[in-house]
C-alpha atoms as a PDB file:
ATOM      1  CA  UNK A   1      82.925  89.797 118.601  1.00  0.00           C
ATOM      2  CA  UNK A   2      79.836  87.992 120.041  1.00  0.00           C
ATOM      3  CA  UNK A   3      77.483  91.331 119.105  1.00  0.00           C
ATOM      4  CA  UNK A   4      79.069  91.171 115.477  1.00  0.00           C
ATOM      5  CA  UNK A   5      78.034  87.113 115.188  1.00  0.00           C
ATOM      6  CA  UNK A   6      74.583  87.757 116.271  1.00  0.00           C
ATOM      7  CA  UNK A   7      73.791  90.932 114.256  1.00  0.00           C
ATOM      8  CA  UNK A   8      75.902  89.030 110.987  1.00  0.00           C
ATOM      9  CA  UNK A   9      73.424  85.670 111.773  1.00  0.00           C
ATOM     10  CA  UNK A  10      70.218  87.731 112.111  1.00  0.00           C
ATOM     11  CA  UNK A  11      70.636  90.428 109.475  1.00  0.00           C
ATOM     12  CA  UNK A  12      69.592  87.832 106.597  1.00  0.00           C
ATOM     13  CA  UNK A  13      66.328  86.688 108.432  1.00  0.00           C
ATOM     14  CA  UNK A  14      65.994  90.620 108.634  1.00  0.00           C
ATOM     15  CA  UNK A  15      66.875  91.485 105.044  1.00  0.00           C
ATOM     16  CA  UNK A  16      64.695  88.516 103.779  1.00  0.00           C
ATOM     17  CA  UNK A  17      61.399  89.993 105.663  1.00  0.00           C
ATOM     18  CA  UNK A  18      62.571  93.351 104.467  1.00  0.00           C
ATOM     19  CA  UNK A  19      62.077  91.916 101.587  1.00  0.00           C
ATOM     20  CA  UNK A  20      59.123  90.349 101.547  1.00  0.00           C
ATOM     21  CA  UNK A  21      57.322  93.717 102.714  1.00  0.00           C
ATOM     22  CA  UNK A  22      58.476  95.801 100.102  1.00  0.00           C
ATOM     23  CA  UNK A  23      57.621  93.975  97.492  1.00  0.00           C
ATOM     24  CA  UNK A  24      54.205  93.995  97.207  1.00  0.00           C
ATOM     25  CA  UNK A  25      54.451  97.880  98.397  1.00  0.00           C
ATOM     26  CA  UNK A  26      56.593  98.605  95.769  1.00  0.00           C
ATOM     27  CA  UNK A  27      55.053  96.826  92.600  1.00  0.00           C
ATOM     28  CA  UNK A  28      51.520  96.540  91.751  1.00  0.00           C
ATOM     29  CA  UNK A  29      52.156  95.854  87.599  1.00  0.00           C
ATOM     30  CA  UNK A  30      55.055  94.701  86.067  1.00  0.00           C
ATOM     31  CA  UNK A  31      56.404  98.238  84.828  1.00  0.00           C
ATOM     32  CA  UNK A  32      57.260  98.776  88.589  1.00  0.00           C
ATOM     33  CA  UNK A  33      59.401  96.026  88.879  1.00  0.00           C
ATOM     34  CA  UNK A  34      63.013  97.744  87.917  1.00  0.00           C
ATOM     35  CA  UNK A  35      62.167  99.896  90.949  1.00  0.00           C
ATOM     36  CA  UNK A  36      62.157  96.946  93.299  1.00  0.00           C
ATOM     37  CA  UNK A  37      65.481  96.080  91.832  1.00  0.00           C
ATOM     38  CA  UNK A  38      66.828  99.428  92.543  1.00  0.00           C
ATOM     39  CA  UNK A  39      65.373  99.545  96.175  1.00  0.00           C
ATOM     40  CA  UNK A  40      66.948  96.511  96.885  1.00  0.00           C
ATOM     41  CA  UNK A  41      70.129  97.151  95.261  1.00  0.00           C
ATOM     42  CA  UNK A  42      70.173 100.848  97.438  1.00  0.00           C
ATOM     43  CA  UNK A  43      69.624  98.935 100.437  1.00  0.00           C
ATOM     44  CA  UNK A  44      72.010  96.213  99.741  1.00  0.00           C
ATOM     45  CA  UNK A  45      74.716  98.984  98.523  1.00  0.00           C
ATOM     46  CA  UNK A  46      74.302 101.605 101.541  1.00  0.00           C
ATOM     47  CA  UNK A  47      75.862  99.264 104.287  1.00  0.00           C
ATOM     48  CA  UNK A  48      78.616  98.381 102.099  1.00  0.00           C
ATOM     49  CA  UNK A  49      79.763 101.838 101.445  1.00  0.00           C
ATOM     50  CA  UNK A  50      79.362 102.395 104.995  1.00  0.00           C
ATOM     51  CA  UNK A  51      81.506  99.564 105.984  1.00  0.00           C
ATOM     52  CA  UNK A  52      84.295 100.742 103.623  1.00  0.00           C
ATOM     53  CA  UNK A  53      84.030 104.126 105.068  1.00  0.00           C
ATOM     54  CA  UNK A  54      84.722 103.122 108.357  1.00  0.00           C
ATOM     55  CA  UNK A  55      86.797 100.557 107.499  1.00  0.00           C
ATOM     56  CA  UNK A  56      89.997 100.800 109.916  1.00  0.00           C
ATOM     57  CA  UNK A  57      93.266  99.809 109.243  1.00  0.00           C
ATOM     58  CA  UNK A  58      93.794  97.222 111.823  1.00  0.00           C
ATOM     59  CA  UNK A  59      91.893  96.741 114.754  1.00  0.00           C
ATOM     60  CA  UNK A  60      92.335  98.361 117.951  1.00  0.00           C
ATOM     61  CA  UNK A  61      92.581  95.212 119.939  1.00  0.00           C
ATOM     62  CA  UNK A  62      93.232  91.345 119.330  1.00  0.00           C
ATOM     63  CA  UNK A  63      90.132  89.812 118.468  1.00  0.00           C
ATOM     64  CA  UNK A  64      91.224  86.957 120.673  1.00  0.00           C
ATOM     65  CA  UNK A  65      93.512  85.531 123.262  1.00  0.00           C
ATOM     66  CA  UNK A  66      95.565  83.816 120.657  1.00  0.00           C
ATOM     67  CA  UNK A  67      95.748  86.812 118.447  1.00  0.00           C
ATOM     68  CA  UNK A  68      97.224  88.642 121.644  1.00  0.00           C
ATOM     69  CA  UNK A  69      99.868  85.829 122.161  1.00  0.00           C
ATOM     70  CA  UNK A  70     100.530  85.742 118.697  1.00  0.00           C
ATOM     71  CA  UNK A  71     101.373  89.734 118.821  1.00  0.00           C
ATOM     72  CA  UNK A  72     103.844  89.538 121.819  1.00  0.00           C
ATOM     73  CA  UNK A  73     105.162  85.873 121.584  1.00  0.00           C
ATOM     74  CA  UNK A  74     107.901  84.925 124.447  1.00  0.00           C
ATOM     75  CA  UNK A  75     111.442  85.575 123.944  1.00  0.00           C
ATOM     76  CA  UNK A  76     112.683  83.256 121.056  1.00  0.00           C
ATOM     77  CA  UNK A  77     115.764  80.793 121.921  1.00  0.00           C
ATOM     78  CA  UNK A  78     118.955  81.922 120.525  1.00  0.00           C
ATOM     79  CA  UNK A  79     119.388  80.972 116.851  1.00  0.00           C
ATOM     80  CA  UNK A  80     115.641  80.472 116.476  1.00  0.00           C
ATOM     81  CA  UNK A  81     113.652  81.976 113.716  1.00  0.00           C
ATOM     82  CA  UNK A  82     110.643  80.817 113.813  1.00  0.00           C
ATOM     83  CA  UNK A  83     107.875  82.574 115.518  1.00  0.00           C
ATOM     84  CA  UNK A  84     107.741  79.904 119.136  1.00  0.00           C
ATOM     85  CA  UNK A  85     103.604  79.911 118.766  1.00  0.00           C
ATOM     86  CA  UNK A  86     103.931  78.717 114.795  1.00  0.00           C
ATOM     87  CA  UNK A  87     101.301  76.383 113.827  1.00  0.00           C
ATOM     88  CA  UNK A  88     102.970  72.706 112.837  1.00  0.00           C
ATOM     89  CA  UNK A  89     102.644  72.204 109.075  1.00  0.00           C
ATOM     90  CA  UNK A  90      99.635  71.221 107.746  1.00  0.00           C
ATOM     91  CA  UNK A  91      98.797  68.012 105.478  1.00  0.00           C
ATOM     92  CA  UNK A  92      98.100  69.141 101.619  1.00  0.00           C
ATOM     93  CA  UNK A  93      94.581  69.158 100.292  1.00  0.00           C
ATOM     94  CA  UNK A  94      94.083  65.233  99.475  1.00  0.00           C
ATOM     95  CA  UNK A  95      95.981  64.765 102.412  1.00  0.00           C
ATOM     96  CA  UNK A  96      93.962  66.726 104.409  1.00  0.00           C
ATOM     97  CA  UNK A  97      90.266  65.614 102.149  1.00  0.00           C
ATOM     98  CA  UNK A  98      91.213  62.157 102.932  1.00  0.00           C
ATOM     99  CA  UNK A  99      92.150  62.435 106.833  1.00  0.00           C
ATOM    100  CA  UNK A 100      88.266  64.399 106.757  1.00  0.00           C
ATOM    101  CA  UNK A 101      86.203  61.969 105.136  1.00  0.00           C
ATOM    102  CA  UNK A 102      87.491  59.165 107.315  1.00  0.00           C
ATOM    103  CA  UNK A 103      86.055  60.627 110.516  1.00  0.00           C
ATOM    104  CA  UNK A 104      82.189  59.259 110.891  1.00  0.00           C
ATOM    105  CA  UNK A 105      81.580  62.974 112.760  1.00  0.00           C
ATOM    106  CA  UNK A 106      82.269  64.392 109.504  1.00  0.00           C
ATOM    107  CA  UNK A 107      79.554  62.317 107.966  1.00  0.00           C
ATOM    108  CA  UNK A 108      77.082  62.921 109.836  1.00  0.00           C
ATOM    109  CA  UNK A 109      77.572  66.679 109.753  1.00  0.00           C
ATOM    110  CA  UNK A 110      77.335  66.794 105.994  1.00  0.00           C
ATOM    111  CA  UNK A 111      74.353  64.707 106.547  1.00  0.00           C
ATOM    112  CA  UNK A 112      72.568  67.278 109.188  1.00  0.00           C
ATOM    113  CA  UNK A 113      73.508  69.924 106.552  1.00  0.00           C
ATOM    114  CA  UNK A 114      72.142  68.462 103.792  1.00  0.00           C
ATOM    115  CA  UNK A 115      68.578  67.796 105.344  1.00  0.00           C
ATOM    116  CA  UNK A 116      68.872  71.438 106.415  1.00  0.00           C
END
């Protein structure tokens, strides 16, 4: 899971410089610009059909510990139907919106995002 972060986080710095090389490669006049398009399309396309390819149905381990627990919960009291590892219920959206912009920490982030 860590590899797939990193190579998902760097592939866009990658593509971008991929980018940058071939175009000036690729077009020297205007008339050679639909080419660029369709370079960049191929290369955008290829890893896609590749992912769908190899796509498996589920995957062969739990991506973490709490998937695992989640897959083999504990025996469930007698009578009990819910699942014992259930998250509690969650507030609605304005609820939820309003519970978020009272925390200062969320402030701040949007602020450290938005200078980004």
């Amino acid at each position: 899971r860590v590899a797939a972060t990193a190579v998902g986080s760097t592939s866009n710095g990658l593509g971008v410089t991929i980018g940058f090389l071939l175009g000036p490669r690729l077009v020297s006049q205007a008339a050679d610009f639909p080419r660029l398009l369709e370079v960049s399309a191929a290369l955008a396309v290829a890893p896609c059909l590749c992912a769908l390819a190899h796509y498996p149905e589920a995957p062969s381990r739990p991506p973490s510990a709490a998937a695992a627990a989640w897959a083999s919960p504990p025996a469930v009291a007698a009578g009990t139907t819910e699942h014992p590892l259930a998250p509690a219920a969650s507030p609605n959206f304005a609820e939820g919106l309003r519970l978020v912009l009272a925390q200062p920490s969320y402030g701040l982030l949007v602020l450290a995002a938005g200078i980004l």
